[in-house]
C-alpha atoms as a PDB file:
ATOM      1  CA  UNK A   1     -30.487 -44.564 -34.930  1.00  0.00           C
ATOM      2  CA  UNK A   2     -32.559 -41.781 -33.264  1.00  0.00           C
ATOM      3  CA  UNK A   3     -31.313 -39.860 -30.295  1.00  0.00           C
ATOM      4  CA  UNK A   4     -33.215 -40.855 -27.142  1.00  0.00           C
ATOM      5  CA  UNK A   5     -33.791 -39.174 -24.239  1.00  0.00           C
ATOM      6  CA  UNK A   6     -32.819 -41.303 -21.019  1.00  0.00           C
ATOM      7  CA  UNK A   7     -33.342 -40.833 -17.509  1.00  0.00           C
ATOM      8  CA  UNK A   8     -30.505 -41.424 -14.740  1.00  0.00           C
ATOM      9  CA  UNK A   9     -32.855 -44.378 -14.024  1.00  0.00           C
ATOM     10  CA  UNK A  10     -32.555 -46.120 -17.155  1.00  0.00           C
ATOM     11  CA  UNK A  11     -28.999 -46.137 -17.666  1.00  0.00           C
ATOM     12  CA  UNK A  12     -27.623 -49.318 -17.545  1.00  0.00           C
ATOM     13  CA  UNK A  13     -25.839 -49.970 -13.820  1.00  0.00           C
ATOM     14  CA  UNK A  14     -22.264 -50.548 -15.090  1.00  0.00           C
ATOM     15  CA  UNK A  15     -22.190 -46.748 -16.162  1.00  0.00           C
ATOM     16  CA  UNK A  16     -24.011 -45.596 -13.356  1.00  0.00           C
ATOM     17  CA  UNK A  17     -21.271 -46.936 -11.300  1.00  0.00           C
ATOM     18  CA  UNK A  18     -18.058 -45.936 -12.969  1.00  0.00           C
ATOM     19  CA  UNK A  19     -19.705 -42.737 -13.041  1.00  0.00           C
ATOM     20  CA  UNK A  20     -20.260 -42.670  -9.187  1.00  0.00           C
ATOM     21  CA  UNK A  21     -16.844 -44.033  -8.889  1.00  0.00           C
ATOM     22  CA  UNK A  22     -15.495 -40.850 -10.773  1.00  0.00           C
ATOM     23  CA  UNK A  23     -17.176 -38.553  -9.038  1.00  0.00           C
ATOM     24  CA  UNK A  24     -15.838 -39.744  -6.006  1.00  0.00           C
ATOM     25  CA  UNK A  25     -12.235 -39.824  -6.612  1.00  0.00           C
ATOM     26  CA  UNK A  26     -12.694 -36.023  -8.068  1.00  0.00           C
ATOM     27  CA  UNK A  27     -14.508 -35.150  -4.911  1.00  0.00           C
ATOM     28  CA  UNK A  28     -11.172 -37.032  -2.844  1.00  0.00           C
ATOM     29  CA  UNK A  29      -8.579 -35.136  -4.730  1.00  0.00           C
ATOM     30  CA  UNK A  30      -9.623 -31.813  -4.670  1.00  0.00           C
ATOM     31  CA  UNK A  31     -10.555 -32.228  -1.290  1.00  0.00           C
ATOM     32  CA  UNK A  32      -7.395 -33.633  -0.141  1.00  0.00           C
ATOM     33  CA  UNK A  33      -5.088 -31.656  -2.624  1.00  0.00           C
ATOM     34  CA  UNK A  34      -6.166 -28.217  -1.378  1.00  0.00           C
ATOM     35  CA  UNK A  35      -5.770 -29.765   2.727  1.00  0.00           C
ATOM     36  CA  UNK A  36      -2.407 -30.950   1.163  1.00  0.00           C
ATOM     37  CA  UNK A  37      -1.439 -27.516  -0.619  1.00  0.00           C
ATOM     38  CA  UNK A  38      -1.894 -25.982   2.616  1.00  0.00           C
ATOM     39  CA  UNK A  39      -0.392 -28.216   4.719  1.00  0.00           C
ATOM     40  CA  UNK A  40       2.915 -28.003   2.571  1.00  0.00           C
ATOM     41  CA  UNK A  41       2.383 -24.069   2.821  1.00  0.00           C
ATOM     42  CA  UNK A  42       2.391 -24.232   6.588  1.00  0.00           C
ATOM     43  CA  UNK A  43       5.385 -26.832   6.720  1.00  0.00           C
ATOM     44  CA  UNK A  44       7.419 -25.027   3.998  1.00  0.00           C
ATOM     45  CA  UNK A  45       7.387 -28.262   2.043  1.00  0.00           C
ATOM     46  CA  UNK A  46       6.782 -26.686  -1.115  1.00  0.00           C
ATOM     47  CA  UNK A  47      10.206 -25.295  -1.006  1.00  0.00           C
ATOM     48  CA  UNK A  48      11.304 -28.301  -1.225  1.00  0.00           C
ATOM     49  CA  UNK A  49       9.515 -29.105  -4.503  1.00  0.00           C
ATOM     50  CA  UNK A  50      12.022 -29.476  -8.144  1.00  0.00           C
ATOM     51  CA  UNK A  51       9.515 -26.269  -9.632  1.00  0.00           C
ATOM     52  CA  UNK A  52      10.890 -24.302  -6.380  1.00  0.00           C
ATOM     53  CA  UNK A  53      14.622 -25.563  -6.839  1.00  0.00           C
ATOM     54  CA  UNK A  54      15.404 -25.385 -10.425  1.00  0.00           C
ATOM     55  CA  UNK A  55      13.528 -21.541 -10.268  1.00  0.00           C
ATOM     56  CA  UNK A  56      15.304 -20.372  -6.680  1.00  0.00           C
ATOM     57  CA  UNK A  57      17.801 -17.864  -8.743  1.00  0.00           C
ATOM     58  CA  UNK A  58      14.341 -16.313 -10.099  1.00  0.00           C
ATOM     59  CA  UNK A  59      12.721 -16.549  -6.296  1.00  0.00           C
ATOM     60  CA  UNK A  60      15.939 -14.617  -4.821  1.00  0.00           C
ATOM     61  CA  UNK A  61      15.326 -12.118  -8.036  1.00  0.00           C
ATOM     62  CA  UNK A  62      11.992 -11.689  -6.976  1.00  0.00           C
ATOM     63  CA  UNK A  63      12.954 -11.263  -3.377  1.00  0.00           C
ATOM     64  CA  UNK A  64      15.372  -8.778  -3.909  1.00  0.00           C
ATOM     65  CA  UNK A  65      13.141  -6.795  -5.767  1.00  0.00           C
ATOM     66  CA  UNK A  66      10.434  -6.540  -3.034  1.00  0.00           C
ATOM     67  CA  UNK A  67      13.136  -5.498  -0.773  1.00  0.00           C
ATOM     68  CA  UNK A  68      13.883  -2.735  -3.648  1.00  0.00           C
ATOM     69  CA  UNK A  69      10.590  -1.449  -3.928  1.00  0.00           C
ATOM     70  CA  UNK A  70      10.369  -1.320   0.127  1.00  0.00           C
ATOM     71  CA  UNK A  71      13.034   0.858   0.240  1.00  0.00           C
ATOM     72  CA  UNK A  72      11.953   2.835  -2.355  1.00  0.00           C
ATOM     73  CA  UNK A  73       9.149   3.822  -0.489  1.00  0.00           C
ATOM     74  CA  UNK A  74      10.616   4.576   2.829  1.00  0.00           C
ATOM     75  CA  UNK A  75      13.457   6.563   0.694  1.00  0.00           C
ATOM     76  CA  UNK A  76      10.423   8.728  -0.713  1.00  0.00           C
ATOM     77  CA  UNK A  77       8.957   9.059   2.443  1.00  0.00           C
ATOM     78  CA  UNK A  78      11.983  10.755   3.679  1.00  0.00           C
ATOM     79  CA  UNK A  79      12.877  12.581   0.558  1.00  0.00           C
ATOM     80  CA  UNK A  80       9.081  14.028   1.149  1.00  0.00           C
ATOM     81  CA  UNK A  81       9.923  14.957   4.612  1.00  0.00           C
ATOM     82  CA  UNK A  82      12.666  16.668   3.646  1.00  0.00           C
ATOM     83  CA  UNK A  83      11.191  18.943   1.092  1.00  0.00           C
ATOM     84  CA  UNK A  84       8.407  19.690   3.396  1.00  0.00           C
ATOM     85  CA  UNK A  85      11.350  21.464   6.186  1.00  0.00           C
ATOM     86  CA  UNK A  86      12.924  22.649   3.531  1.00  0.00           C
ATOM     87  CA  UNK A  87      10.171  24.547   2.267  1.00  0.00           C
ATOM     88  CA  UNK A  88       9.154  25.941   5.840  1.00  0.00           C
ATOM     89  CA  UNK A  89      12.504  26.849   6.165  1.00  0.00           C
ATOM     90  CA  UNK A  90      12.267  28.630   3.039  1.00  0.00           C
ATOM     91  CA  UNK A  91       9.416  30.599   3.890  1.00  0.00           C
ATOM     92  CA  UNK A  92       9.933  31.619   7.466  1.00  0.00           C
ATOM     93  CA  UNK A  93      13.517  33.247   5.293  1.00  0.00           C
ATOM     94  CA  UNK A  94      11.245  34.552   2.951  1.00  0.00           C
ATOM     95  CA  UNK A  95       9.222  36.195   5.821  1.00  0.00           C
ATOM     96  CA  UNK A  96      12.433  37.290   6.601  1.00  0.00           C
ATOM     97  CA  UNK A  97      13.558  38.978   4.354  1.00  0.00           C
ATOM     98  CA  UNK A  98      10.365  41.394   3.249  1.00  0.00           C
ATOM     99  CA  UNK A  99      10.614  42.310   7.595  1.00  0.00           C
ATOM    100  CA  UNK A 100      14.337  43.487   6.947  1.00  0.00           C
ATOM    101  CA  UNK A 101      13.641  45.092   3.796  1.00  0.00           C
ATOM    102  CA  UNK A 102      10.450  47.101   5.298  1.00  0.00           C
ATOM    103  CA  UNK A 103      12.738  48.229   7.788  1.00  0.00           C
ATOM    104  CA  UNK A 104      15.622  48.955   5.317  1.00  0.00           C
ATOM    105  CA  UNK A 105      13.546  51.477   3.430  1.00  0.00           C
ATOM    106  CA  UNK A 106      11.674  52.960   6.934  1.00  0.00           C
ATOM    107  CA  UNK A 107      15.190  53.600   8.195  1.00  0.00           C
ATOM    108  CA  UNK A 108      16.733  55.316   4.840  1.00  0.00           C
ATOM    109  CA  UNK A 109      13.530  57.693   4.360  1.00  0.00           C
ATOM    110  CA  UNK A 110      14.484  60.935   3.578  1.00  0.00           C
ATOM    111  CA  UNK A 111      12.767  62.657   6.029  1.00  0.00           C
ATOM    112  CA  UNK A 112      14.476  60.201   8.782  1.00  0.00           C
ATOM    113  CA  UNK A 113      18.226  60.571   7.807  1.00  0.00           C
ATOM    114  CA  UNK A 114      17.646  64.635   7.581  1.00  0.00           C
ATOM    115  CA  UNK A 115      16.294  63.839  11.254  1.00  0.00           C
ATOM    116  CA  UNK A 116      19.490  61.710  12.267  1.00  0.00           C
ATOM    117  CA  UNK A 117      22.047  63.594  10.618  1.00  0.00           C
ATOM    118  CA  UNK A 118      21.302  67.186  11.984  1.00  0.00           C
ATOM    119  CA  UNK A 119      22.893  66.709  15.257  1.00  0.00           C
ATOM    120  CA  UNK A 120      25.939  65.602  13.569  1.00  0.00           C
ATOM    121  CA  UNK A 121      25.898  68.763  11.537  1.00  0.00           C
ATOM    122  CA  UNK A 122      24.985  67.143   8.158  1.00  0.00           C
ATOM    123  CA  UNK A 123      22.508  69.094   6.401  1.00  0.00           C
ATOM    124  CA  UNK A 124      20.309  68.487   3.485  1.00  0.00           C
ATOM    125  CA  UNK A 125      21.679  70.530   0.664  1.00  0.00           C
ATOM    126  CA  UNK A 126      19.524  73.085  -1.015  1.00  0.00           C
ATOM    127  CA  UNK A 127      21.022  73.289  -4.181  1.00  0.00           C
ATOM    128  CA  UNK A 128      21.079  71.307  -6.922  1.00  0.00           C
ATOM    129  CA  UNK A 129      24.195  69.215  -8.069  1.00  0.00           C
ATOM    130  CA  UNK A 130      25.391  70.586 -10.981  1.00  0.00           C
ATOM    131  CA  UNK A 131      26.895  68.295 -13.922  1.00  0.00           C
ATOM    132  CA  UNK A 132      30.422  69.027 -14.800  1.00  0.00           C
ATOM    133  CA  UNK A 133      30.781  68.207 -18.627  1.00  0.00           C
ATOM    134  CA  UNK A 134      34.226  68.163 -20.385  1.00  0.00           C
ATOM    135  CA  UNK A 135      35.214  69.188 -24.078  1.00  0.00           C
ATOM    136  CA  UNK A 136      36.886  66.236 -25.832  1.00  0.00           C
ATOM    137  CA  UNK A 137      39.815  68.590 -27.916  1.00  0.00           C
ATOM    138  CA  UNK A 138      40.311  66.606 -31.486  1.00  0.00           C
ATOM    139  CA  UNK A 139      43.937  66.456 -32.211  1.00  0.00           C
END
């Protein structure tokens, strides 16, 4: 028996039928099935289906972990916040602190205490301090 090469022509009718007939009911179903998925989407009968019911422990999981990861991300959103005051905070104390430090050492200049203290009859001394050392006497 040789392989021949036939035409849609020369099948014989009885397959060219149950072929048309299968074609058909494919063309039907999927048709109909994804008008039908949606429908059930929009009605909420899919809940209602035994895959939905014996898995609703693992839908709830899944639920409350969306509901995790939400508030995850408004919790970092205010943790972020946060930071971002507490780091302007942080430098307008930094700022601060170098203004009160310049003025520190402009205040406690030598030349400006000698200025301040005169009237008060404190004068800069002229002599140097001399260290007073004492003997330890071995006994």
């Amino acid at each position: 028996m040789e392989n021949e090469f036939i035409t849609r022509d020369e099948r014989p009718v009885e397959q060219q039928e149950a072929t048309q007939k299968s074609t058909k009911k494919i063309k039907k179903k999927s048709g109909r099935k994804s008008g039908n998925l949606l429908v059930q989407i929009l009605n909420g009968n899919f809940l209602l289906k035994d895959f939905v019911i014996n898995n609703l422990g693992f839908v709830f999981f899944i639920f409350f972990l969306l509901l995790l990861l939400i508030s995850k991300g408004y919790y970092c959103k205010d943790i972020s916040k946060s930071i971002v005051e507490t780091q302007i905070e942080v430098d307008a104390k930094t700022t601060e602190y170098y203004d009160k430090k310049a003025r520190l050492e402009y205040v406690t200049r030598r030349e400006v205490l000698v200025k301040k203290l005169n009237p008060l009859g404190i004068y800069e001394t002229t002599k140097p301090p001399k260290v007073i050392r004492i003997k330890k006497t071995e006994e």
